[in-house]
N, C-alpha and C. Protein backbone atom coordinates (compact mmCIF):
# COMPACT_ATOMS: atom_id res chain seq x y z
N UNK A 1 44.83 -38.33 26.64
CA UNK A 1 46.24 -38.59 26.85
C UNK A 1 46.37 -39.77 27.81
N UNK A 2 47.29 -40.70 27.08
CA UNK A 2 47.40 -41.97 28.15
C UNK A 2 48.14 -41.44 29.71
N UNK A 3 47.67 -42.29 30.90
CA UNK A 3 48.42 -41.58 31.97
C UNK A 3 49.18 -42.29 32.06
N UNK A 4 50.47 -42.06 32.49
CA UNK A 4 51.93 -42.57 32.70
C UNK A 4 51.80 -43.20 34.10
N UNK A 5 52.50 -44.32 33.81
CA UNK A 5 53.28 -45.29 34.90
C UNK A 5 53.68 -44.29 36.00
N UNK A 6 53.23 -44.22 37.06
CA UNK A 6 53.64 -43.05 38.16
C UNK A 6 53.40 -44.01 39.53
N UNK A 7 52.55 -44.79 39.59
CA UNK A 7 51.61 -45.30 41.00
C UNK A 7 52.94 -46.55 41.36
N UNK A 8 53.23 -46.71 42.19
CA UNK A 8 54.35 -47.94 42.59
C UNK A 8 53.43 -49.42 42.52
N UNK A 9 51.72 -49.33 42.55
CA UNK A 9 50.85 -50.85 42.26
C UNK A 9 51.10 -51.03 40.69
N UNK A 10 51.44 -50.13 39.65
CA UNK A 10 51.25 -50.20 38.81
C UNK A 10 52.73 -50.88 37.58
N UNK A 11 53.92 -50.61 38.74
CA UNK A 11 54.95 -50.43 38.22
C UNK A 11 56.04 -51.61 39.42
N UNK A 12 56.20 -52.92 38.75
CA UNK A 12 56.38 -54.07 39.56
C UNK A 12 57.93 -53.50 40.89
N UNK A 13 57.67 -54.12 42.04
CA UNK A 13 58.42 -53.58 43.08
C UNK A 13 59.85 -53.76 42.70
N UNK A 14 60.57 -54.67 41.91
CA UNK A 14 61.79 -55.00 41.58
C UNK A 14 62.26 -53.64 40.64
N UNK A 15 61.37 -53.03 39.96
CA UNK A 15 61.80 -52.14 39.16
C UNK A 15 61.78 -50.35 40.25
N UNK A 16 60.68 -50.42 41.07
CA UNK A 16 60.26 -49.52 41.62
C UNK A 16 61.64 -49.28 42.71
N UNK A 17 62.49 -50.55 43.19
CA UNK A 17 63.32 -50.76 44.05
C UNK A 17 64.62 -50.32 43.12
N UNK A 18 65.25 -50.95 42.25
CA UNK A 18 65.79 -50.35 41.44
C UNK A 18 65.94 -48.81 41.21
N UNK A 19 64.89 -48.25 40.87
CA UNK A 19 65.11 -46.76 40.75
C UNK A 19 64.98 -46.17 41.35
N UNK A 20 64.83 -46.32 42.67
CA UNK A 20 64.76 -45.80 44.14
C UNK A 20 66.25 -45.61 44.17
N UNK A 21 67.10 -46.86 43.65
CA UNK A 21 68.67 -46.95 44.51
C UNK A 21 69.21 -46.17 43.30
N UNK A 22 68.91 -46.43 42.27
CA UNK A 22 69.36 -45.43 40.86
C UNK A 22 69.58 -43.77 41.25
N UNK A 23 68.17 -43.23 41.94
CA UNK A 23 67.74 -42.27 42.34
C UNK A 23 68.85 -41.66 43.59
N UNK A 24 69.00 -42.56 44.17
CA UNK A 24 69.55 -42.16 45.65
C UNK A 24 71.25 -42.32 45.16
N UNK A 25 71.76 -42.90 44.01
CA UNK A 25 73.02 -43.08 43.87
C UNK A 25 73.45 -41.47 43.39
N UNK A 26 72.47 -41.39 42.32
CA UNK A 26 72.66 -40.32 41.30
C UNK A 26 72.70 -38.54 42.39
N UNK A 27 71.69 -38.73 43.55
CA UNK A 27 71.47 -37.68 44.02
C UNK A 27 73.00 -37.48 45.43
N UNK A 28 73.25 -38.79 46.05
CA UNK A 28 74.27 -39.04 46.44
C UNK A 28 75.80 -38.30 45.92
N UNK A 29 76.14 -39.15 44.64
CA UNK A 29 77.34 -38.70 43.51
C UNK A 29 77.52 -37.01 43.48
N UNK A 30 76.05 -36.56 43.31
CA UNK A 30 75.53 -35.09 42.99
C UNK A 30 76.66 -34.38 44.04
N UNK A 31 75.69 -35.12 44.84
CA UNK A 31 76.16 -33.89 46.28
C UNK A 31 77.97 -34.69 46.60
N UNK A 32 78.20 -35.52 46.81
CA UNK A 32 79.67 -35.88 47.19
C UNK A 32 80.38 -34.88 46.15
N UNK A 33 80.15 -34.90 44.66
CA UNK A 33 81.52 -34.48 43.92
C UNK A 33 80.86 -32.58 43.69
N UNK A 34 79.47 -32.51 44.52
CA UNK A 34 79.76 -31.10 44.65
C UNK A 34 79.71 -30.52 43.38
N UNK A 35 78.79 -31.25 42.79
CA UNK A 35 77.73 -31.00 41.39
C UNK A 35 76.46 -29.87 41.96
N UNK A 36 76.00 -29.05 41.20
CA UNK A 36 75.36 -28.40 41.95
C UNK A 36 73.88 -28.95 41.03
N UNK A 37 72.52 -28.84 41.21
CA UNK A 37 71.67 -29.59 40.90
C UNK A 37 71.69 -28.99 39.15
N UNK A 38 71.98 -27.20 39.49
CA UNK A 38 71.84 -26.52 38.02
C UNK A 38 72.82 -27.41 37.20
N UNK A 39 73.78 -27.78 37.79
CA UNK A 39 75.04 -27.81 36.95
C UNK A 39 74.55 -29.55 35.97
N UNK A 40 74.07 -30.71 36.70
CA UNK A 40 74.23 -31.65 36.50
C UNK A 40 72.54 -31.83 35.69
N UNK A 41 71.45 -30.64 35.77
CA UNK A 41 70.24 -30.56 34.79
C UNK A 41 70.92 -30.21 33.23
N UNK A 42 71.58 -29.39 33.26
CA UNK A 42 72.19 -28.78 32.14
C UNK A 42 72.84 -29.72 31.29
N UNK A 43 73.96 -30.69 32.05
CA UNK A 43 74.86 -31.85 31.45
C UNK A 43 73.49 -32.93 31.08
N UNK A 44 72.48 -33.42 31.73
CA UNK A 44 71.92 -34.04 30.93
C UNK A 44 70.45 -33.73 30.53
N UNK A 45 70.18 -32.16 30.08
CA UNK A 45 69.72 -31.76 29.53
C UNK A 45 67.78 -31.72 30.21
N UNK A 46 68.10 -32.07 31.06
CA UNK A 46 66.74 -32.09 32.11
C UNK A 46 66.59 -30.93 33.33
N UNK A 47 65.04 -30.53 33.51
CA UNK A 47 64.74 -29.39 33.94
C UNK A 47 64.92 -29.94 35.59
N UNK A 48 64.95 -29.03 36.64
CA UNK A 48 65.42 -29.19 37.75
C UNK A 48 63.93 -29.89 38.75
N UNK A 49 62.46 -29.71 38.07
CA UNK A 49 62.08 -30.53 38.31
C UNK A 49 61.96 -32.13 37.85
N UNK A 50 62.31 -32.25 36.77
CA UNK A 50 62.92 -33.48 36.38
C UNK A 50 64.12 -34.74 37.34
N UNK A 51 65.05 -33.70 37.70
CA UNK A 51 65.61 -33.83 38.27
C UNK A 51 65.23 -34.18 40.04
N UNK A 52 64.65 -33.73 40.25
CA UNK A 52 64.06 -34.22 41.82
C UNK A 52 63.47 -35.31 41.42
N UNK A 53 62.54 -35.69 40.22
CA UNK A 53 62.01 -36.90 40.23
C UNK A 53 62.87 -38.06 39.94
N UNK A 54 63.72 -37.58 39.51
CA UNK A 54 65.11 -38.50 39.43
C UNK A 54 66.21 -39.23 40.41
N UNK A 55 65.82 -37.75 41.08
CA UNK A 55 66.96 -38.45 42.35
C UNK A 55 65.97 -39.14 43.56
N UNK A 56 64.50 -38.88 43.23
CA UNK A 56 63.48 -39.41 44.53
C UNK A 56 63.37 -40.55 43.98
N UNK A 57 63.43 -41.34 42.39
CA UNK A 57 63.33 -42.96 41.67
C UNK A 57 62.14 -42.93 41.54
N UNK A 58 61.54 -41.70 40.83
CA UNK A 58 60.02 -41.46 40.21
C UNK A 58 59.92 -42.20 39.17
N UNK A 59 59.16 -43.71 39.55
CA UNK A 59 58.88 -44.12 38.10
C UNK A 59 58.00 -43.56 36.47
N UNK A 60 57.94 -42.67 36.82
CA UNK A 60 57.37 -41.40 35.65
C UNK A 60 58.34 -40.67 35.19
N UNK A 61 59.47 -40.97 35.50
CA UNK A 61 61.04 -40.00 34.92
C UNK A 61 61.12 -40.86 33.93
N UNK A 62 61.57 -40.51 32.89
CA UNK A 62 62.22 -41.36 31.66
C UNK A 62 63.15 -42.16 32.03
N UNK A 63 63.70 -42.99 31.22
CA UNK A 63 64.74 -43.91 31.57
C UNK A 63 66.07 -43.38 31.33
N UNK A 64 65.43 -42.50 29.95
CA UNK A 64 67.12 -41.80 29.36
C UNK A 64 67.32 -41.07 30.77
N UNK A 65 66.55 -40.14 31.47
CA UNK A 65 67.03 -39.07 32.66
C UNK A 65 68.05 -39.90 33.44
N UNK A 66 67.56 -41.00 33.79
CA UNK A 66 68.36 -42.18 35.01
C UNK A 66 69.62 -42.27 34.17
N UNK A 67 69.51 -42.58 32.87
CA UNK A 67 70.89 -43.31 32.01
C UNK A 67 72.28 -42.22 31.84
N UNK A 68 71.54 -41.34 31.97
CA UNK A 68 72.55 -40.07 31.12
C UNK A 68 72.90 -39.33 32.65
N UNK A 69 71.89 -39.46 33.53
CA UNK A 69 72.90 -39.10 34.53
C UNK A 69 73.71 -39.77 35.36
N UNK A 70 73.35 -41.29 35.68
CA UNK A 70 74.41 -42.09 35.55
C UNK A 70 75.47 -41.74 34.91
N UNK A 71 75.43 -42.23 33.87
CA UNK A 71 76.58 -41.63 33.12
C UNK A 71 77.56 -40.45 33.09
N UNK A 72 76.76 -39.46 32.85
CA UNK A 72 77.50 -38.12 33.37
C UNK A 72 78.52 -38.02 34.88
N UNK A 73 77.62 -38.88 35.57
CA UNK A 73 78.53 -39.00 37.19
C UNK A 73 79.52 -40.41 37.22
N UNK A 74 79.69 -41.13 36.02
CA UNK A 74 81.04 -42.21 36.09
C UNK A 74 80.07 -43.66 36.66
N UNK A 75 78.46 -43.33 37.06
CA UNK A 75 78.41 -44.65 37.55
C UNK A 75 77.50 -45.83 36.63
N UNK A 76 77.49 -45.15 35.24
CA UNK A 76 76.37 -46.17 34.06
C UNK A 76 77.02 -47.38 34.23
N UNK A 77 78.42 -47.65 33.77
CA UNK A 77 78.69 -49.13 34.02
C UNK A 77 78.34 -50.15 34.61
N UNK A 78 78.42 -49.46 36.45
CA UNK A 78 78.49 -50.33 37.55
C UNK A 78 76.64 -50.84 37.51
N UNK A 79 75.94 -49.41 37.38
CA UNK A 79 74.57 -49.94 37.70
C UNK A 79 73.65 -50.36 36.37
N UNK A 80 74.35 -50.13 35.28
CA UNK A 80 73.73 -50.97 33.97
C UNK A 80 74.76 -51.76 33.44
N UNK A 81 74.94 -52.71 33.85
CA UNK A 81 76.04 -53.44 32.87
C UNK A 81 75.02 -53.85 31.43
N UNK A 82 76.38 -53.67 30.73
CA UNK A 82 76.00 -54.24 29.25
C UNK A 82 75.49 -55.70 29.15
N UNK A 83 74.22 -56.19 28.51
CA UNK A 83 73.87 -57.75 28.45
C UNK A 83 74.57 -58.43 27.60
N UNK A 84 75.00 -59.70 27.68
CA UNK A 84 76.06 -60.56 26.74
C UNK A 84 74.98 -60.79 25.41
N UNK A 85 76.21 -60.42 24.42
CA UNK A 85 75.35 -60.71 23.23
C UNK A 85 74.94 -61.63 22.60
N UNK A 86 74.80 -62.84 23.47
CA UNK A 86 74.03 -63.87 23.10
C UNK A 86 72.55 -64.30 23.51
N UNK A 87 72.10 -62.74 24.44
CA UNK A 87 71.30 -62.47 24.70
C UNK A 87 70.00 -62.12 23.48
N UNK A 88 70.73 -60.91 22.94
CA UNK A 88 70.10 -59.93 22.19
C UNK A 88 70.37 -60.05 20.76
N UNK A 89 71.54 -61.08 20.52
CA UNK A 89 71.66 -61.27 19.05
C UNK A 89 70.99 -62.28 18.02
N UNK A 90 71.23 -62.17 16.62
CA UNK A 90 70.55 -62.82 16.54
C UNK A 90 71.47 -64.03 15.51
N UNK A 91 70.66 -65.48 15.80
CA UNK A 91 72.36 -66.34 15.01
C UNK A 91 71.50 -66.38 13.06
N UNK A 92 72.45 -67.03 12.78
CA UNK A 92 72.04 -67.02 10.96
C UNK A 92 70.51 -67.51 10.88
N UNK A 93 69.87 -68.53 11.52
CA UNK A 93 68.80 -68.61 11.10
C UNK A 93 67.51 -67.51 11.28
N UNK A 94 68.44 -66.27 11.73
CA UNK A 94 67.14 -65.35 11.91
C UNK A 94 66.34 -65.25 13.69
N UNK A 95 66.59 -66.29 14.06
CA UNK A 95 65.42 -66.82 15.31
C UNK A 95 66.08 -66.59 16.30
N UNK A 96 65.98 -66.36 17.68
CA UNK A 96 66.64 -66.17 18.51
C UNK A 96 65.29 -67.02 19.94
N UNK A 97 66.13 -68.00 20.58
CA UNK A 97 65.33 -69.31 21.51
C UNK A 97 65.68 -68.40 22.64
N UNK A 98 64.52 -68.84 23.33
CA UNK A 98 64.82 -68.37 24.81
C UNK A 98 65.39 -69.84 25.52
N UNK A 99 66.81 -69.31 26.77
CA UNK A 99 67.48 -69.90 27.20
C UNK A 99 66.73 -71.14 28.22
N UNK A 100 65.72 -70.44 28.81
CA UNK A 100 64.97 -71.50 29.00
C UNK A 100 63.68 -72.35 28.44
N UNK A 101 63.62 -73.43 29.19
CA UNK A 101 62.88 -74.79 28.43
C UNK A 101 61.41 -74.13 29.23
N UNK A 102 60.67 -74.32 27.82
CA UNK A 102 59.43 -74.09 27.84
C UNK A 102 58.71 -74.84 28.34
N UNK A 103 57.66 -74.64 29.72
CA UNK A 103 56.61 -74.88 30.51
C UNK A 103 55.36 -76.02 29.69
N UNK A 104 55.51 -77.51 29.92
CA UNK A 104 54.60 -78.17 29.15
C UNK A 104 53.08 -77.49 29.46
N UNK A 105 52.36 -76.79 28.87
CA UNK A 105 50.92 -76.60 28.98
C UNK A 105 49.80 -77.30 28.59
N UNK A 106 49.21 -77.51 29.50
CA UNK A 106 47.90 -78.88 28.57
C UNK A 106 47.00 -77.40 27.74
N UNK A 107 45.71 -77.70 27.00
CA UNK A 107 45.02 -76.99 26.47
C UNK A 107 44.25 -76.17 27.25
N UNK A 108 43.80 -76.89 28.33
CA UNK A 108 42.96 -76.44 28.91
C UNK A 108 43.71 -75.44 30.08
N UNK A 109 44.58 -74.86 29.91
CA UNK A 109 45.48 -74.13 30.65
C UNK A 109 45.84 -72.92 29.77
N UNK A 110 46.12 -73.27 28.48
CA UNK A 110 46.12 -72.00 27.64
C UNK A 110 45.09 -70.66 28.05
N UNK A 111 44.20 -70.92 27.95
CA UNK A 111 43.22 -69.85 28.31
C UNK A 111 42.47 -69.60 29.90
């Protein structure tokens, strides 16, 4: 069995920082609106240890756990905004360019 992304060397600090504040929003919301931990495992369908790894920004929690409880507590918007779809779409010729200009590489740099 492959081992999961868990170690913070393994899992870049921008993301590890991120779900730290994901974690601390979600466990925050919890307790302000007086969600009780049973109540808010149930709404998004995750076990109550799940849930601690969620609100601690365990990078070994799924992403849906973070998304859906966001969500459930009113705050998916603020901390995932939607990407503009000129991001992710794609135009008639099929191809989709990245926005930025590609890095001249000599050959001997390729490898």
């Amino acid at each position: 069995m492959p081992h999961k992304l868990s170690q913070s060397e393994t899992v870049p600090a921008d993301v590890v920082n991120r779900l730290l504040m994901w974690g601390r929003a979600i466990r925050t919301m919890r307790v302000g609106r007086r969600l009780s931990a049973a109540d808010l495992c149930r709404r998004i369908n995750v076990s109550r240890a799940t849930l601690n790894r969620l609100e601690n920004g365990d990078p070994s929690a799924g992403v849906a756990g973070y998304l859906s409880a966001l969500l459930v507590l009113g705050l998916f918007d603020d901390a995932v905004p939607a990407l503009d779809s000129t991001i992710w779409s794609f135009k008639e010729t099929g191809r989709v360019r990245s926005a930025r200009p590609r890095e001249q590489m000599g050959d001997d740099e390729y490898f």
